[in-house]
C-alpha atoms as a PDB file:
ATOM      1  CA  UNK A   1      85.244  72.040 103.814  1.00  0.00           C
ATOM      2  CA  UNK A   2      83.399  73.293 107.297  1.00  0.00           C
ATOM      3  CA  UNK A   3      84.897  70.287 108.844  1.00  0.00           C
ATOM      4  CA  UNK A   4      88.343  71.309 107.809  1.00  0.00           C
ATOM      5  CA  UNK A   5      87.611  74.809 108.681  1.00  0.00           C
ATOM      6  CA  UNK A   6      86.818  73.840 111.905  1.00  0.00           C
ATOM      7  CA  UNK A   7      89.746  71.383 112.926  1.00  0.00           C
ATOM      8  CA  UNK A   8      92.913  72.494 110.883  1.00  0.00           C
ATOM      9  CA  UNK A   9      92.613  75.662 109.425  1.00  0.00           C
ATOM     10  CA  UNK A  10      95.922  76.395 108.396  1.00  0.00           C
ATOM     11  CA  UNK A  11      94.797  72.788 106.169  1.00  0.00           C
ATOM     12  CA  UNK A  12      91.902  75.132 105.296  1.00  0.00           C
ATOM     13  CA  UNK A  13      93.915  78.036 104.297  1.00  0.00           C
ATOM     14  CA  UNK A  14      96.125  75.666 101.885  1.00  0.00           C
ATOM     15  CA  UNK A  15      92.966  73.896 100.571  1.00  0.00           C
ATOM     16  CA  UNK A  16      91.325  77.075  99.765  1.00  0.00           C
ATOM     17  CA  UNK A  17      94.295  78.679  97.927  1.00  0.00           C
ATOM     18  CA  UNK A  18      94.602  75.616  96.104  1.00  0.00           C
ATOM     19  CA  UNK A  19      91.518  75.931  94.676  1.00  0.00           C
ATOM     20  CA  UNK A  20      91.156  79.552  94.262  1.00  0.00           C
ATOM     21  CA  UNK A  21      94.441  79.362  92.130  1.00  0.00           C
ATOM     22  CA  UNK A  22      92.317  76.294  90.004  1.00  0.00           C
ATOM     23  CA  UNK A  23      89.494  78.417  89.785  1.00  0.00           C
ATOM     24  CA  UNK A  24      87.433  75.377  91.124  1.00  0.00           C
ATOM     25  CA  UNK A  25      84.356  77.176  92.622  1.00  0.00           C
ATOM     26  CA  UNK A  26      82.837  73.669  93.954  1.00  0.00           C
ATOM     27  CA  UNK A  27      85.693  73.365  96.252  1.00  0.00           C
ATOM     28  CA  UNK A  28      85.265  76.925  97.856  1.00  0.00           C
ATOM     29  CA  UNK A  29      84.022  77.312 101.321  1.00  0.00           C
ATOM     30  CA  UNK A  30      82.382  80.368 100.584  1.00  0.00           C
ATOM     31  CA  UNK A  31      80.988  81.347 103.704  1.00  0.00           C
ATOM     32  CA  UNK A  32      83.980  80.769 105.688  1.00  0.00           C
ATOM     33  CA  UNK A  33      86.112  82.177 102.723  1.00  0.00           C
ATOM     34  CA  UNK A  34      84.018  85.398 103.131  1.00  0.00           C
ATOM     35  CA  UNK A  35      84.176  85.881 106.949  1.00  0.00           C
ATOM     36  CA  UNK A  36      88.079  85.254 106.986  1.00  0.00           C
ATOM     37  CA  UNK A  37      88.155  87.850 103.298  1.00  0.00           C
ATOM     38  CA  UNK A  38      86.463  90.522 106.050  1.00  0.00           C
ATOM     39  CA  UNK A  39      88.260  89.523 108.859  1.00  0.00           C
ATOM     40  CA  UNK A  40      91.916  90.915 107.105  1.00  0.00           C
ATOM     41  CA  UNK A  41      90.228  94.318 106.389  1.00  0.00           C
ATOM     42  CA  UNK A  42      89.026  94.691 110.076  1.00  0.00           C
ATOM     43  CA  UNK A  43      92.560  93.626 111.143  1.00  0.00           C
ATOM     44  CA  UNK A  44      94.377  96.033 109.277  1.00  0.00           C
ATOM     45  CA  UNK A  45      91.538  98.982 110.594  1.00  0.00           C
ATOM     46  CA  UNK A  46      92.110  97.685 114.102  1.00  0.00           C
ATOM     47  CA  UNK A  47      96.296  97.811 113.420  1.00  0.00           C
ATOM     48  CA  UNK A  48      95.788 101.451 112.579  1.00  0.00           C
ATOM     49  CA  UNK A  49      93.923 102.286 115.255  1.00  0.00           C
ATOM     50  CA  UNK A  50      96.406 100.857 117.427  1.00  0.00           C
ATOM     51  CA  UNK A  51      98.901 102.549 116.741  1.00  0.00           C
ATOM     52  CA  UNK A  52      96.876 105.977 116.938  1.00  0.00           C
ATOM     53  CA  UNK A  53      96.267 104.823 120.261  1.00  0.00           C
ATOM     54  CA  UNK A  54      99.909 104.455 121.091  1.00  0.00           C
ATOM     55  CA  UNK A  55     100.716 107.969 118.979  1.00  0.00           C
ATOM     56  CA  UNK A  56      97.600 109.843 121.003  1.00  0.00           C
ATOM     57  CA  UNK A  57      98.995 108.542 124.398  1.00  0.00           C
ATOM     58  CA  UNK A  58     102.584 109.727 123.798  1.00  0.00           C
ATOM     59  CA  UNK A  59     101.553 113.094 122.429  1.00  0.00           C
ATOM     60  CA  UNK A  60      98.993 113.513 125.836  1.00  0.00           C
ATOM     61  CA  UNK A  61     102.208 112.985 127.683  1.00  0.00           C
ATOM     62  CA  UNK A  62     104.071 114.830 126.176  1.00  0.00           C
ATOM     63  CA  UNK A  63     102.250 118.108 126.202  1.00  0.00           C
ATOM     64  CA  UNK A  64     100.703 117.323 129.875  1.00  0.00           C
ATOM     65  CA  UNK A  65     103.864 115.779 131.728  1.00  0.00           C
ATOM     66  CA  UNK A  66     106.739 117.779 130.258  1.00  0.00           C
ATOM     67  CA  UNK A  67     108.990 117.174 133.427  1.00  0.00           C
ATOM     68  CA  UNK A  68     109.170 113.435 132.349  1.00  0.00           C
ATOM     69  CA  UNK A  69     109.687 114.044 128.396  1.00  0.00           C
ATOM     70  CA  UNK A  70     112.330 111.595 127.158  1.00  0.00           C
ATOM     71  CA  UNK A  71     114.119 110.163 124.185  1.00  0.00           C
ATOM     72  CA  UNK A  72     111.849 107.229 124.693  1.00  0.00           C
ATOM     73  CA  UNK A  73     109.027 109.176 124.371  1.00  0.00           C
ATOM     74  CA  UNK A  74     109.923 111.100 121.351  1.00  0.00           C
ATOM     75  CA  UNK A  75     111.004 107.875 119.591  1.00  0.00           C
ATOM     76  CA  UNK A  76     108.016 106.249 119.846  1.00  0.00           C
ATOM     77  CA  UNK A  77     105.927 109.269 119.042  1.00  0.00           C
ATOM     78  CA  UNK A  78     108.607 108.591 115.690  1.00  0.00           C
ATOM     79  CA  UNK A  79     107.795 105.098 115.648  1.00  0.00           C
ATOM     80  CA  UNK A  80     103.928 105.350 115.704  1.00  0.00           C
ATOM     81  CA  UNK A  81     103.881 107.923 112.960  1.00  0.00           C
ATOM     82  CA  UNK A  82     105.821 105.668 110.610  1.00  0.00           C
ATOM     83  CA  UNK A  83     103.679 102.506 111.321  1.00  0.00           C
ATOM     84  CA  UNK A  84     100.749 104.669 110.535  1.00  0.00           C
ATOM     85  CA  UNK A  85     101.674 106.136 107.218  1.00  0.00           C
ATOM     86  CA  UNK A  86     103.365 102.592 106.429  1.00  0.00           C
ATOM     87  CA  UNK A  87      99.510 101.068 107.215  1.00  0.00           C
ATOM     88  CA  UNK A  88      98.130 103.895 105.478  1.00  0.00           C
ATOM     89  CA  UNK A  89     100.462 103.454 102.153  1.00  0.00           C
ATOM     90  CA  UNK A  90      99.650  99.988 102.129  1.00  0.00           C
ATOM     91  CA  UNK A  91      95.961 100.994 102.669  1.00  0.00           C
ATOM     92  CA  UNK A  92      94.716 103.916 101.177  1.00  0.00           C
ATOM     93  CA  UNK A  93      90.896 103.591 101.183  1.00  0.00           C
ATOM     94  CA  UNK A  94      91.166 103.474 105.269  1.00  0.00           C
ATOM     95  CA  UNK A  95      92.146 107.344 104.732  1.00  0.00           C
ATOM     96  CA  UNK A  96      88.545 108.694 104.609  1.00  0.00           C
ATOM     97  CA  UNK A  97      87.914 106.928 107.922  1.00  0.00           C
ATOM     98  CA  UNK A  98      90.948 108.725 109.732  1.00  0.00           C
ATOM     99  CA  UNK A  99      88.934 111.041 111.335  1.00  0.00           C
ATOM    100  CA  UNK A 100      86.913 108.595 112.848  1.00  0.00           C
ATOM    101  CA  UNK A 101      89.549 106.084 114.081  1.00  0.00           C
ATOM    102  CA  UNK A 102      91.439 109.151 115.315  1.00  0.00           C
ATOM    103  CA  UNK A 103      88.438 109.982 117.386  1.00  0.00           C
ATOM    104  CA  UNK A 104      88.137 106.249 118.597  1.00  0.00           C
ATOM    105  CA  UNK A 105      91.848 105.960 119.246  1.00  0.00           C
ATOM    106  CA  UNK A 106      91.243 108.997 121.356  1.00  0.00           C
ATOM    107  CA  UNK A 107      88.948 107.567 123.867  1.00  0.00           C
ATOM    108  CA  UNK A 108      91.466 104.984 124.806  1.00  0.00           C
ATOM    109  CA  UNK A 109      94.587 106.667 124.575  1.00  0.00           C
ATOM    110  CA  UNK A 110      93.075 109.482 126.958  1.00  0.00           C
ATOM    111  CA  UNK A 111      92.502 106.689 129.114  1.00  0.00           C
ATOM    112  CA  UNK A 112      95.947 105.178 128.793  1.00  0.00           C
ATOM    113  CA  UNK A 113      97.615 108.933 129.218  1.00  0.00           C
ATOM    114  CA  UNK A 114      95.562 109.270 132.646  1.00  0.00           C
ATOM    115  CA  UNK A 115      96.742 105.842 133.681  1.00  0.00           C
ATOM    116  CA  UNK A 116     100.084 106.317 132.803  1.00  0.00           C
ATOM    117  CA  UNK A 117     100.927 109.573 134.183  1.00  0.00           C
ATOM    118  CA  UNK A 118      99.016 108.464 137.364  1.00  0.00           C
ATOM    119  CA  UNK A 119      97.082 111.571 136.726  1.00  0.00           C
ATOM    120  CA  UNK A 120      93.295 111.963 136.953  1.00  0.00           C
ATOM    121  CA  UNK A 121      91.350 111.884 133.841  1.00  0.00           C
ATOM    122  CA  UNK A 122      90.154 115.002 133.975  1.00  0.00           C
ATOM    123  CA  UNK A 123      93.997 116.445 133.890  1.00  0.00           C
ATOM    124  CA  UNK A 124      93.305 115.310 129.752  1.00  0.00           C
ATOM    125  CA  UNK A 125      90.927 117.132 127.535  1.00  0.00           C
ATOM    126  CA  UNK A 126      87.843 114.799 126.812  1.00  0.00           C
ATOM    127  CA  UNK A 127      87.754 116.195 123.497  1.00  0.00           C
ATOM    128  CA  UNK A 128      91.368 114.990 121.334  1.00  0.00           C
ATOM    129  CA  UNK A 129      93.283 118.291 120.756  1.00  0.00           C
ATOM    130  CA  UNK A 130      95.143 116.443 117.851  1.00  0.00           C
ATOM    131  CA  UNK A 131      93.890 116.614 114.388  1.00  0.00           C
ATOM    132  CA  UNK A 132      95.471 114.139 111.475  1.00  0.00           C
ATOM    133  CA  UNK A 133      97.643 117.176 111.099  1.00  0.00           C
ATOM    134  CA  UNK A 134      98.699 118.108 114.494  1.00  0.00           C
ATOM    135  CA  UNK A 135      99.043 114.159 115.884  1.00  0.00           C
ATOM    136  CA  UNK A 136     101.588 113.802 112.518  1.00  0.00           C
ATOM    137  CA  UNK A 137     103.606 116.892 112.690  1.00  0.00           C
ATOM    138  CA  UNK A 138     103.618 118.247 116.198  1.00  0.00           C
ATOM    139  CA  UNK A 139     107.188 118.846 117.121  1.00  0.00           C
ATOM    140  CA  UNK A 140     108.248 115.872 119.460  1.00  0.00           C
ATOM    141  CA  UNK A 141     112.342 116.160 119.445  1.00  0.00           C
ATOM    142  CA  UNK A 142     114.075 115.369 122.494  1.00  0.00           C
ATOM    143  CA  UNK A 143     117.195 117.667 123.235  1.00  0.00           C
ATOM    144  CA  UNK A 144     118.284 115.669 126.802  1.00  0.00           C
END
């Protein structure tokens, strides 16, 4: 089953399902099985934190460049907060660790914001100024 793993692994995937769905534990590639089992949790952590990343950035321009708010902006400050609840729905037990991926998100999207807005990084607080709270409900509504 290693072999397989290695050289087809879509063949894997099949082979694997097959005999999870026999319940034919002598034909399970355990270790691989369990490194691809964690691999899907991290991926759907690292797909929230993405799209906090994307939300942080368009809230830090937002409140710091208002002379360039648009409807673009403001949709995808929409967009962002329904991928995240939709992740979050289909997720729940990544809810305790909001506060830290919001933190983590932070660092980048600060970095994004500053590189976007061609503006130093200092013109961003180090420190996010959005809670869960604030980066989900702060009024983002575009009136041009």
């Amino acid at each position: 089953m290693t072999k397989l793993y290695a050289l087809d692994f879509f063949a894997w995937t099949q082979d694997q399902a097959d005999a999870l769905r026999r319940r034919s534990v002598n034909e399970i590639d355990w270790e691989n099985l369990l490194e691809e089992v964690e691999s899907l949790g991290r991926q759907e952590r690292s797909e929230l934190r993405s799209h906090l990343v994307i939300l942080l950035t368009h809230l830090l321009k937002w409140r710091f460049q208002p002379e360039r708010r648009s409807r673009s902006w403001a949709l995808t400050v929409a967009e962002q907060r329904v991928e995240t609840q939709r992740v979050l729905r289909d997720n729940p037990s990544l809810k305790p660790q909001i506060g830290d991926l919001l933190n983590d998100a932070y660092e980048t999207a600060h970095l994004r914001a500053a590189r976007e807005t061609r503006r130093p990084k200092t013109a961003f607080p180090s420190e996010s100024p959005f809670d869960w709270d604030a980066a989900m409900t702060e009024p983002v509504e575009w009136d041009g």
